[in-house]
Protein backbone atom coordinates (compact mmCIF):
# COMPACT_ATOMS: atom_id res chain seq x y z
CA UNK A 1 0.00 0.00 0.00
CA UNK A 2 1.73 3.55 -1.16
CA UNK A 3 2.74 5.77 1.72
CA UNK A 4 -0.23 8.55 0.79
CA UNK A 5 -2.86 6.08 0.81
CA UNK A 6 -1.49 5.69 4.62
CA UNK A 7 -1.19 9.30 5.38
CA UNK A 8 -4.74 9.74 3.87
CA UNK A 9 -6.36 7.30 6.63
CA UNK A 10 -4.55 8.71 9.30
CA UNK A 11 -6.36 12.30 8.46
CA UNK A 12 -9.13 10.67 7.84
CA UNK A 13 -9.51 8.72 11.44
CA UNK A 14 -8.07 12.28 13.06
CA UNK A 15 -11.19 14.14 11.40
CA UNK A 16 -13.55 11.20 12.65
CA UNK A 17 -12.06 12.00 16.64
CA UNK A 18 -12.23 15.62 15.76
CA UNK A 19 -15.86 15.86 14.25
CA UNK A 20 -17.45 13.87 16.72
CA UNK A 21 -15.49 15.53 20.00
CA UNK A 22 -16.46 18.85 18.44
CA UNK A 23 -20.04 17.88 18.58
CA UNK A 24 -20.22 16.74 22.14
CA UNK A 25 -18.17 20.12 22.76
CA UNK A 26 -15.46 17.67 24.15
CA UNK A 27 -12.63 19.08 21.95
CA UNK A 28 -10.50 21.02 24.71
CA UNK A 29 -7.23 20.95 25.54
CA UNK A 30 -6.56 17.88 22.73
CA UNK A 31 -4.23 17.11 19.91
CA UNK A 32 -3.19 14.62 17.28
CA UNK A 33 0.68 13.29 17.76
CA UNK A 34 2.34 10.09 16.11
CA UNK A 35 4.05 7.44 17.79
CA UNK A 36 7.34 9.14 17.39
CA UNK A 37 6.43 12.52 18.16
CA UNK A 38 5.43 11.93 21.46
CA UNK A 39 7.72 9.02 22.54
CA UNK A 40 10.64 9.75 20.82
CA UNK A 41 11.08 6.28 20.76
CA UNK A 42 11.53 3.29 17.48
CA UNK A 43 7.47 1.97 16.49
CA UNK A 44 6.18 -1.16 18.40
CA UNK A 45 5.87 -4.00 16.36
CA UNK A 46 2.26 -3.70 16.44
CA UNK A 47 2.29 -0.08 14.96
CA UNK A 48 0.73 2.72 16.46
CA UNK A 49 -1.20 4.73 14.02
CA UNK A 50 -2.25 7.71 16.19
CA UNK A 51 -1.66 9.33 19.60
CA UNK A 52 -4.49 11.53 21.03
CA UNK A 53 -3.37 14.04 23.77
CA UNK A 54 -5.68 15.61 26.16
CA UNK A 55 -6.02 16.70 29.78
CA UNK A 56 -9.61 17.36 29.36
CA UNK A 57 -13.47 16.01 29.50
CA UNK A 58 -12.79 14.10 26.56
CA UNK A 59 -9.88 12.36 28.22
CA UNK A 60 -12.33 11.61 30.79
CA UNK A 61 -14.91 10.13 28.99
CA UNK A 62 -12.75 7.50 26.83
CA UNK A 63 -11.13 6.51 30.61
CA UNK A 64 -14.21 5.75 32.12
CA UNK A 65 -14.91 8.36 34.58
CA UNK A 66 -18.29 8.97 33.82
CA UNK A 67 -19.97 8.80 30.47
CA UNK A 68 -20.20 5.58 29.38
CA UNK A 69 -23.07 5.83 26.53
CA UNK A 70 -20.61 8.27 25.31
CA UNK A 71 -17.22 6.17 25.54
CA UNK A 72 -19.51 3.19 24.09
CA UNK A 73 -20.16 5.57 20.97
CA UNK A 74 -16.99 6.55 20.09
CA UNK A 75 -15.74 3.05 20.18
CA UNK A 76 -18.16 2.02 18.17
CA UNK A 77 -17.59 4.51 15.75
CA UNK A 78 -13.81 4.17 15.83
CA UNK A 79 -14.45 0.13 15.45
CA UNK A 80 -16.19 0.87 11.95
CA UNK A 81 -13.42 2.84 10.18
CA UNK A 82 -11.19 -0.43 11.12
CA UNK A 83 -9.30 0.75 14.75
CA UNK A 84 -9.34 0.27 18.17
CA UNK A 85 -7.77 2.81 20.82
CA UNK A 86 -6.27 1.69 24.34
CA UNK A 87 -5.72 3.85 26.95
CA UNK A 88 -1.81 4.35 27.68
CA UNK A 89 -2.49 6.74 31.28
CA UNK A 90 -1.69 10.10 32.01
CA UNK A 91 -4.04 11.66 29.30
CA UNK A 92 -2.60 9.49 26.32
CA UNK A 93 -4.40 7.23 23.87
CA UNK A 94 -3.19 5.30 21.33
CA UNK A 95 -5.14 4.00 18.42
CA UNK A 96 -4.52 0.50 16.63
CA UNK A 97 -5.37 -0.79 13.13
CA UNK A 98 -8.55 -3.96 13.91
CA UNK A 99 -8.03 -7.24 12.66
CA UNK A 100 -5.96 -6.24 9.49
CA UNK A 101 -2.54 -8.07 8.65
CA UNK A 102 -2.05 -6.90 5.50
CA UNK A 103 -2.72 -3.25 6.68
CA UNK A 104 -0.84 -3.73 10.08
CA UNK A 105 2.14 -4.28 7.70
CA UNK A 106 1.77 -2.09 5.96
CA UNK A 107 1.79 0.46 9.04
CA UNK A 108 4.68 -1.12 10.63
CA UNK A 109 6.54 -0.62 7.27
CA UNK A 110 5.81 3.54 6.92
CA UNK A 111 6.26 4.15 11.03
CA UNK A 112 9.39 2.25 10.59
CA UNK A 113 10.65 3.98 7.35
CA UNK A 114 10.07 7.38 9.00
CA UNK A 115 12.22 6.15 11.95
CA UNK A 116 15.10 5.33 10.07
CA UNK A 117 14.73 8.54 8.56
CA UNK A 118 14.72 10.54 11.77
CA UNK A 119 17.65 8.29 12.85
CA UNK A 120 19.84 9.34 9.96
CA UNK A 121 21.63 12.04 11.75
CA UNK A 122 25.33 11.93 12.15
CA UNK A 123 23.89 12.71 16.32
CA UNK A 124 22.83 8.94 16.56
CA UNK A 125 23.85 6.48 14.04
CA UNK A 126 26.86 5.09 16.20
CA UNK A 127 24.41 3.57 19.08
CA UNK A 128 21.53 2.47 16.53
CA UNK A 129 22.41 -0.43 14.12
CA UNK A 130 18.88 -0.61 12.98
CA UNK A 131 19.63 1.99 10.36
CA UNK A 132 22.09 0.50 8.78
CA UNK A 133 20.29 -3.26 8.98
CA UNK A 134 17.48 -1.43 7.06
CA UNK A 135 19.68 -0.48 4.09
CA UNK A 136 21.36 -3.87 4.07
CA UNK A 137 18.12 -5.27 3.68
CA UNK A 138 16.10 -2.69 1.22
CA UNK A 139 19.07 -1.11 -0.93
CA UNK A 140 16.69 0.42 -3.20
CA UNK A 141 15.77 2.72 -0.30
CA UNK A 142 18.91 4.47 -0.36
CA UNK A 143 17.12 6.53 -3.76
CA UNK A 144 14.37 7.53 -1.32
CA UNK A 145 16.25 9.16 1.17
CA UNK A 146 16.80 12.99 0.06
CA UNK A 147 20.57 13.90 -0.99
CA UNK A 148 22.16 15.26 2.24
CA UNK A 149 20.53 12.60 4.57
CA UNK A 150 22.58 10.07 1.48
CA UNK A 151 25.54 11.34 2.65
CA UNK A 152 25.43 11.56 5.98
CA UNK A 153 24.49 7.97 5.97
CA UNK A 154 27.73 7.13 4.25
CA UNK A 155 29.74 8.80 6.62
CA UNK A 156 27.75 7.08 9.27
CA UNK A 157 28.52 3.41 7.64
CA UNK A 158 32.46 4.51 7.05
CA UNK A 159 32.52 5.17 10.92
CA UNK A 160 31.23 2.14 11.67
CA UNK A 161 33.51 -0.05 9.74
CA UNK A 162 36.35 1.90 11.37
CA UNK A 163 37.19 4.87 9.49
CA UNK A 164 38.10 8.36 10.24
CA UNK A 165 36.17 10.55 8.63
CA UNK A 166 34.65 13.90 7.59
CA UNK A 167 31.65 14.76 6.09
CA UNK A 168 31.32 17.77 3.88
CA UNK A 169 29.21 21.22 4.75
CA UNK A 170 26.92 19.66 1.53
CA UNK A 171 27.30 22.97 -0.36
CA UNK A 172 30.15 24.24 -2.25
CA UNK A 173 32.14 21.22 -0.68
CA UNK A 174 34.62 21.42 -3.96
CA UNK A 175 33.62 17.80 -5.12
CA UNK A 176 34.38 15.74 -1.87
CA UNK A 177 31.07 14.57 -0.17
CA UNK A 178 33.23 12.74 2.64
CA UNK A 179 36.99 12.43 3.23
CA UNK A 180 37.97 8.96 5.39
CA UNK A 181 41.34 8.40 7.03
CA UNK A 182 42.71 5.37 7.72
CA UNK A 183 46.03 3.85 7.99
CA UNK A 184 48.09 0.79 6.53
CA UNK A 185 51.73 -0.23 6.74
CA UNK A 186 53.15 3.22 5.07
CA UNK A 187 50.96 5.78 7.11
CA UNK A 188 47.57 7.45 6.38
CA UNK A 189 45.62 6.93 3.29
CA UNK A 190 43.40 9.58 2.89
CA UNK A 191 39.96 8.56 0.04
CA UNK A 192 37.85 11.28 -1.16
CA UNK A 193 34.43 10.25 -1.57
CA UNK A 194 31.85 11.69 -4.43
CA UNK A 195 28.55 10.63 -3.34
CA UNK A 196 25.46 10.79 -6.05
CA UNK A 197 21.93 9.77 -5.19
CA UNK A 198 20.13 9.91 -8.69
CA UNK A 199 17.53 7.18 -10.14
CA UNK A 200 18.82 4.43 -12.15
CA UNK A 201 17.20 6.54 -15.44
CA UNK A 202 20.17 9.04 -14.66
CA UNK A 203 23.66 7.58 -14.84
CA UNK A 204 26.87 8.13 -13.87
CA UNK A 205 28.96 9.47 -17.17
CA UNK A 206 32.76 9.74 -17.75
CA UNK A 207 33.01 13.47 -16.84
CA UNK A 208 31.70 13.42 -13.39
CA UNK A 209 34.12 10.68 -12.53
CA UNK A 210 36.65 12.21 -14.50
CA UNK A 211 36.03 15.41 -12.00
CA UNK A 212 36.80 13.49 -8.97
CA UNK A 213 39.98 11.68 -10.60
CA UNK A 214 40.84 15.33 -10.88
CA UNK A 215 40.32 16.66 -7.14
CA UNK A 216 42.17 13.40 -6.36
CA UNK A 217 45.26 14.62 -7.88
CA UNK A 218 44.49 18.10 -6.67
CA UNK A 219 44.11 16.86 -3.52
CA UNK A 220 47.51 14.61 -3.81
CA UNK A 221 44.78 12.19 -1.99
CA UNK A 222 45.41 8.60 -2.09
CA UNK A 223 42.38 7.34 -3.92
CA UNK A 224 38.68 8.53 -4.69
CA UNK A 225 35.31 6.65 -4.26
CA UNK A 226 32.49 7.32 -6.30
CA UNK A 227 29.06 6.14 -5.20
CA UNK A 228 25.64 6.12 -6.80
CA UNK A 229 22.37 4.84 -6.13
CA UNK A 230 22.39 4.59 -10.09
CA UNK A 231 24.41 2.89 -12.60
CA UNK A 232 27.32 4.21 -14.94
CA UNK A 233 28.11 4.53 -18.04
CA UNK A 234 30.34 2.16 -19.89
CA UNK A 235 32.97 4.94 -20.66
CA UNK A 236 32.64 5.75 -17.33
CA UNK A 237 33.64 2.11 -16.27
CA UNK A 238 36.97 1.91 -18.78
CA UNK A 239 38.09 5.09 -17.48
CA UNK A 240 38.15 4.04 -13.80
CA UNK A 241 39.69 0.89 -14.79
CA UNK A 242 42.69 2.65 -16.42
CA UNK A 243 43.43 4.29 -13.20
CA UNK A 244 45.46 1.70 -11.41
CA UNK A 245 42.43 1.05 -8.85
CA UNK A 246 43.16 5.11 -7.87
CA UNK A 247 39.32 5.67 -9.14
CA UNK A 248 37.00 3.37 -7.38
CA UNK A 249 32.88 2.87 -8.29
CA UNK A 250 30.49 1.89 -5.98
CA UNK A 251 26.38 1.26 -5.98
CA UNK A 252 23.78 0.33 -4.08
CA UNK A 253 24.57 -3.07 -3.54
CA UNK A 254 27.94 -2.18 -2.39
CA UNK A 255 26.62 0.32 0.28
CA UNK A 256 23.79 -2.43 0.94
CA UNK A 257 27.06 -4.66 2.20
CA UNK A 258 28.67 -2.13 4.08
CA UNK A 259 25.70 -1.46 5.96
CA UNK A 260 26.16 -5.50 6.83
CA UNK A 261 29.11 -4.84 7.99
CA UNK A 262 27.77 -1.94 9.96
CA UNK A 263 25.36 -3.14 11.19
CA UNK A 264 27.11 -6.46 12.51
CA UNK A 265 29.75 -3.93 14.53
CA UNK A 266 26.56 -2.61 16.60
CA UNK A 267 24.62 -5.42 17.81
CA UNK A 268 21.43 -4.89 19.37
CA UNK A 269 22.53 -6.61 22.73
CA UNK A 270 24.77 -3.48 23.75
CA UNK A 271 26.23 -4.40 26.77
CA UNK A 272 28.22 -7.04 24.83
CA UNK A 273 29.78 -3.43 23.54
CA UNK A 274 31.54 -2.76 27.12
CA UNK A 275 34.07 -5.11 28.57
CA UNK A 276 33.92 -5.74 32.43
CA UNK A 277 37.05 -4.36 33.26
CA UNK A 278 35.94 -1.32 31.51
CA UNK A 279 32.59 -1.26 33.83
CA UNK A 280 34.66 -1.89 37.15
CA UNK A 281 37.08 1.59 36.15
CA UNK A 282 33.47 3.53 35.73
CA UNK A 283 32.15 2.53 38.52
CA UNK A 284 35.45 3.37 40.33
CA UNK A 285 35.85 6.78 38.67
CA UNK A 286 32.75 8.60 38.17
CA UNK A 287 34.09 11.97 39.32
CA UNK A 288 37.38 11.33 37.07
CA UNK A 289 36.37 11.02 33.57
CA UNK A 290 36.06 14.65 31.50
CA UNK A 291 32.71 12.93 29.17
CA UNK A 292 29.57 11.89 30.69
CA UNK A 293 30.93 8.18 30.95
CA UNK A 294 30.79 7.30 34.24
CA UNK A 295 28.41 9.91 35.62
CA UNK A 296 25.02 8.36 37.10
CA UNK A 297 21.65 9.66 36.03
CA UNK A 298 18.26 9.39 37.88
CA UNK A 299 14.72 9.32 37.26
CA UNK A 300 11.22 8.59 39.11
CA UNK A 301 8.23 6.71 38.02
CA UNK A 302 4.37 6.18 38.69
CA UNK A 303 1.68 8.85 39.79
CA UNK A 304 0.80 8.30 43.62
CA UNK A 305 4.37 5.92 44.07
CA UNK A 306 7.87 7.40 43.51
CA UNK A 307 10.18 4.54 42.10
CA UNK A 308 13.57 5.98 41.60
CA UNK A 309 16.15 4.50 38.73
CA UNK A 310 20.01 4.86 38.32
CA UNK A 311 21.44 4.23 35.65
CA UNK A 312 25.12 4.51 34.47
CA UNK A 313 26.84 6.07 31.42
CA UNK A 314 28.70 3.40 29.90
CA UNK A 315 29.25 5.29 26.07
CA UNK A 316 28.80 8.42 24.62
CA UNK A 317 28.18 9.81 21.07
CA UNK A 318 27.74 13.27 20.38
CA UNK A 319 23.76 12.98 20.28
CA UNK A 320 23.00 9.80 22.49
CA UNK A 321 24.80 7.53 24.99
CA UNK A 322 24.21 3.86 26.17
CA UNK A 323 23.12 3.40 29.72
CA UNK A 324 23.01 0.89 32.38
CA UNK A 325 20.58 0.36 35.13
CA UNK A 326 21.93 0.53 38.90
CA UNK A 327 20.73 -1.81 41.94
CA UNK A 328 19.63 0.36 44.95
CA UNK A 329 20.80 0.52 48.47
CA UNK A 330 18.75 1.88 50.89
CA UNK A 331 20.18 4.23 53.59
CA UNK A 332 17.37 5.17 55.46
CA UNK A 333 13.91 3.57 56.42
CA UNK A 334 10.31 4.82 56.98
CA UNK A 335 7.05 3.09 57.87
CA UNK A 336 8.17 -0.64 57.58
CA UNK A 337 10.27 -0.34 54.50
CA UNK A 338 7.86 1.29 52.52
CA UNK A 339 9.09 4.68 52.43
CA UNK A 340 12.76 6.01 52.87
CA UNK A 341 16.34 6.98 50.97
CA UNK A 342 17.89 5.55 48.57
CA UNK A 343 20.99 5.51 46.42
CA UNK A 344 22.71 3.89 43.32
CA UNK A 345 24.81 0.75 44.74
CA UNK A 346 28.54 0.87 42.51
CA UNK A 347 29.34 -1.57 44.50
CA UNK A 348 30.14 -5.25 43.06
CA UNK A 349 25.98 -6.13 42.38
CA UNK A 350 26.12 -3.40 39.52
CA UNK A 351 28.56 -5.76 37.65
CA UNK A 352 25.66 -8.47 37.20
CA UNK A 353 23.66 -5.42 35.57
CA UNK A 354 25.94 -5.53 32.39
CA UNK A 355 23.61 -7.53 30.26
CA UNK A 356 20.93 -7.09 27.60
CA UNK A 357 18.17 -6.49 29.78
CA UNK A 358 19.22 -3.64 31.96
CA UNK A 359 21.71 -1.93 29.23
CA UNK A 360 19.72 0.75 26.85
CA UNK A 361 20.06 3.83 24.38
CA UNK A 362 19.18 7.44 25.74
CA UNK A 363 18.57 10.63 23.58
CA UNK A 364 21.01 13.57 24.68
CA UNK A 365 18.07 16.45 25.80
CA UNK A 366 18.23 20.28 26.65
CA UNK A 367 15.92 22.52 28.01
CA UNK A 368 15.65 26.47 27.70
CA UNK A 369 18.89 26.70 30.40
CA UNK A 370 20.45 24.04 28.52
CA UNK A 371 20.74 21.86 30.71
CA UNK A 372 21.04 18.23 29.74
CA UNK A 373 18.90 15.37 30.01
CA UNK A 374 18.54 11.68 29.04
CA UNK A 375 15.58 10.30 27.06
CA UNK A 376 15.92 6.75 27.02
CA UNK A 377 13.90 3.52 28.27
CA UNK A 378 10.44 6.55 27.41
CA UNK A 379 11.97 7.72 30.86
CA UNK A 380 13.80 11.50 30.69
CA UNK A 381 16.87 11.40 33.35
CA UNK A 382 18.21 13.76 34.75
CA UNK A 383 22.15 13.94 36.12
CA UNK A 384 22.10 12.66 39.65
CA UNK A 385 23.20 15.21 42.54
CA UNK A 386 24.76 12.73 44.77
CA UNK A 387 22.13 12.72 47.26
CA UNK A 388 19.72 10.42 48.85
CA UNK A 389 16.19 9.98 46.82
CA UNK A 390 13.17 9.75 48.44
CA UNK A 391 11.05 6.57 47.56
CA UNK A 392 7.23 5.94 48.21
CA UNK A 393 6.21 2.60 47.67
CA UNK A 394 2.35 3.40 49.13
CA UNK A 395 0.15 3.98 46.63
């Protein structure tokens, strides 16, 4: 099913909820977000198609507060345009395609598509090996993605498989879309990378590869790679081959096994990323390090309860960092155990934490002060001050 049929059922089940929340006078304090938008977070596997917003009647209603002839109608209305909606707390309902494979795939194939997109970003492609799984997988998605977002997924791939690199300002960049370092037996070798995302209808011909053989020598580089999500040109081909293997040519399917590659260097079970002797020296030396590795974060959870989480920095990219969940130790005791203080325990317990369970990606966050936080786990942390947290564990 094409992406704008999609889109056009999402508007159409938003004006449904609008139209009919209008005409109970209901509409208050609402609005439409996707998945993403208000999660900040990769689509379920079931896929979300629509998060509704509100803090007022209508919220209400649909919870089952009062109202029920009224929360009976609007499921019954959202039943017979093919979804269901669940509530998710605090205000928040989601909304679910009914008994429909073929269009829960399709779904789960657009939500996931516009992830990858977002996740293109030089910020986060280190720590998420989904993107570059994707590409292995669908090649022919490279065309879709537009021209800058092409090249910054190069670079990303090149980083991943080890290289140095640096990625062009995209305009007036002289020719070089990338330039990767890396070394061999005789010092650095230095590849200049041209980087062309056109259809396959639009090839490659012997004078723009003849323009990067000639920044090359400019350049006194080492070699230059061309890559296309197209095709070239037979003269294109011969003159590359005359060049001693100076003048490379890639396509999709080359970038499709690099992303492999990629992709196979960050593994989904991320605490297999961080050694245990590199976990004990965190633990020992929070205050020492000069990055966020090694500095604990916190975070509460529930309405009516406070549950506090710790969790440790174990890496950190310039847009996101993994994180590790801390055991507790309680320091002081109120009411039976029920309420009291608590802090993060560094102590040898957090070393049985390094696993897949309790090791997970976190956003980098700023406010208006810019001051940082963590969005990971749909929790936001904050950095911890050192002191005793209050738990409550009365509802």
């Amino acid at each position: 099913m094409h992406d704008a049929r999609l889109e056009k059922n999402i508007e159409a089940l938003k004006s449904v909820i609008h139209s009919w929340a209008q005409q109970q006078d209901l509409w208050k304090d609402c609005e439409f977000r996707s998945w993403s938008e208000h999660f900040d977070d990769e689509p379920p596997e079931n896929p979300c198609v629509l998060v509704l917003c509100t803090s007022g009647q209508l919220g209400e209603i649909l919870y089952g507060y009062y109202g029920d002839e009224l929360r009976e109608e609007f499921e019954e209305l959202i039943q017979n345009i093919g979804f269901y909606f669940v509530n998710y707390g605090g205000g928040i309902f989601t909304f679910w395609v009914d008994n429909d494979e073929a269009l829960e795939e399709a779904y789960r194939n657009y939500f996931e598509w516009q992830w990858i997109c977002d996740l293109v970003q030089p910020d986060f492609s280190d720590l998420y090996e989904e993107v570059y799984a994707h590409f292995q997988k669908f090649p022919d998605n490279l065309y879709n993605l537009d021209p800058r977002k092409f090249e910054i997924l190069l670079d990303g791939i090149f980083r991943n498989n080890g290289y140095h690199t640096q990625l062009g300002s995209g305009q007036a960049d002289g020719g070089v879309d990338i330039r990767l370092y890396s070394s061999d037996v005789i010092g650095e070798v230095v590849t200049l990378v041209q980087a062309k995302r056109y259809a396959t209808s639009n090839p490659i011909d012997l004078q723009a590869v003849q323009a990067l053989s000639a920044v090359v020598e400019d350049e006194r580089a080492n070699q230059g790679l061309f890559i296309t999500t197209s095709r070239y040109l037979p003269c294109a081909q011969r003159f590359a081959a005359r060049q001693n293997r100076r003048i490379k040519l890639a396509t999709s399917d080359d970038v499709s096994l690099w992303s492999s590659y990629a992709a196979q260097r960050i593994i989904r079970d991320k605490s297999s990323l961080i050694k245990p002797e590199h976990l004990r020296y965190l633990l020992n030396s929070q205050s020492l390090t000069n990055t966020l590795e090694g500095k604990i974060f916190h975070t509460t959870k529930y309405y009516g309860m406070v549950v506090n989480s710790f969790a440790l920095v174990l890496r950190e990219s310039k847009g996101a960092v993994l994180l590790m969940n801390l055991p507790r130790i309680t320091v002081s005791i109120i009411r039976d155990g029920f309420q009291g203080y608590e802090v993060p325990d560094t102590g040898v317990d957090a070393l049985d934490y390094l696993n897949a369970k309790n090791v997970f990606r976190a956003k980098k966050k700023y406010n208006d002060k810019g001051e940082l936080y963590l969005w990971g786990n749909r929790e936001l942390y904050s950095l911890w001050d050192g002191k005793p947290q209050y738990y409550d564990h009365l509802d």
